[in-house]
Protein backbone atom coordinates (compact mmCIF):
# COMPACT_ATOMS: atom_id res chain seq x y z
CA UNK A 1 0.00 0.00 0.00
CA UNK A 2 1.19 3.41 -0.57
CA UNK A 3 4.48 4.08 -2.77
CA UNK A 4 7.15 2.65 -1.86
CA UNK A 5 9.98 5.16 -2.13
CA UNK A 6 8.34 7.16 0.65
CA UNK A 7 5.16 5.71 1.93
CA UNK A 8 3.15 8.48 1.09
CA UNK A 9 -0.90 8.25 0.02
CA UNK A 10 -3.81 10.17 -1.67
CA UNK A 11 -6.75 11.73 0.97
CA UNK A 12 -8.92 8.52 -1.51
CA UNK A 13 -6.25 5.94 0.17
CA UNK A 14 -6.25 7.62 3.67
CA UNK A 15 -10.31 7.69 3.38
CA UNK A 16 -10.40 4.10 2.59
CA UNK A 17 -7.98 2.90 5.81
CA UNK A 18 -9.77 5.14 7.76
CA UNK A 19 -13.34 3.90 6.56
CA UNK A 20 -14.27 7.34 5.80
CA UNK A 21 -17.02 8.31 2.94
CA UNK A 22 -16.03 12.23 2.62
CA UNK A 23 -12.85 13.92 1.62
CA UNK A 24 -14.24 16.71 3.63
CA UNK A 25 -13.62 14.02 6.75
CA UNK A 26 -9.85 13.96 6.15
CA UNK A 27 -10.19 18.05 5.69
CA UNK A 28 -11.55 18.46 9.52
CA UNK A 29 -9.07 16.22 10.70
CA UNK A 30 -6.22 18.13 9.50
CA UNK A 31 -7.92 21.64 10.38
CA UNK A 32 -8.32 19.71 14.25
CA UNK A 33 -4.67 19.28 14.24
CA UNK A 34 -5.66 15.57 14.12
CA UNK A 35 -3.79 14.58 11.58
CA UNK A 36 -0.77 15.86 10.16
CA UNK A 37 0.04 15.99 6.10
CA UNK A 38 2.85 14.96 4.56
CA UNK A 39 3.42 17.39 1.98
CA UNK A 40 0.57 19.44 -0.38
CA UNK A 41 0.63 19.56 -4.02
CA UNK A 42 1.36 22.47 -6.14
CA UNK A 43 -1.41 24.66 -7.16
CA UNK A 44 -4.37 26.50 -5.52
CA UNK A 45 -6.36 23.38 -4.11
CA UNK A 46 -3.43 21.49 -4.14
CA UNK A 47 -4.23 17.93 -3.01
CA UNK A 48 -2.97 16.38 0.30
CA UNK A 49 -0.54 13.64 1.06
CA UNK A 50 -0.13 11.70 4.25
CA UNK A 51 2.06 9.39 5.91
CA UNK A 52 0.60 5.89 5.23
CA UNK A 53 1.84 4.91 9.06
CA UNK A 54 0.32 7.97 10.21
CA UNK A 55 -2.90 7.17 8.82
CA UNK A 56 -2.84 3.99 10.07
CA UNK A 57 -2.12 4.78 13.86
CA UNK A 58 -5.00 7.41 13.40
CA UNK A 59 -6.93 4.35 12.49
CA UNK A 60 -5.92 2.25 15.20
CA UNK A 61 -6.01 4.94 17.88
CA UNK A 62 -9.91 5.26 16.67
CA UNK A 63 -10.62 1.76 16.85
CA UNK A 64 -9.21 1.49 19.99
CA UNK A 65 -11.28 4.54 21.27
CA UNK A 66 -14.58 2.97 19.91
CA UNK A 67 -13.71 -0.13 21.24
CA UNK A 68 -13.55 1.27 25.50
CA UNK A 69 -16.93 2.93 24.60
């Protein structure tokens, strides 16, 4: 998963892991300082990159958390 020079995804890859339906979702965690990006593209609505690890200790940390509800 991810690329393999330097593990980076798309917000689509990050939404799937996460099992998110809305880019917006990956946009409020970022704003929240709840996830960090990677690195943005060029351009005005440059598109985000993330850390596949990161995304996936996001998504354990929130399965965890549902999981002691």
């Amino acid at each position: 998963m991810g690329h393999p020079m330097n593990d980076e995804i798309t917000t689509r890859e990050a939404l799937d892991i996460l099992g998110l339906a809305h880019p917006s979702s990956i946009t409020h965690l970022v704003a929240e300082h709840k996830l960090k990006d990677s690195r943005r593209m060029h351009g005005k609505c440059g598109a985000y990159l993330f850390s596949c690890a990161n995304i996936e200790r996001l998504r354990d940390e929130r399965n965890s958390a549902s999981g002691a509800a």
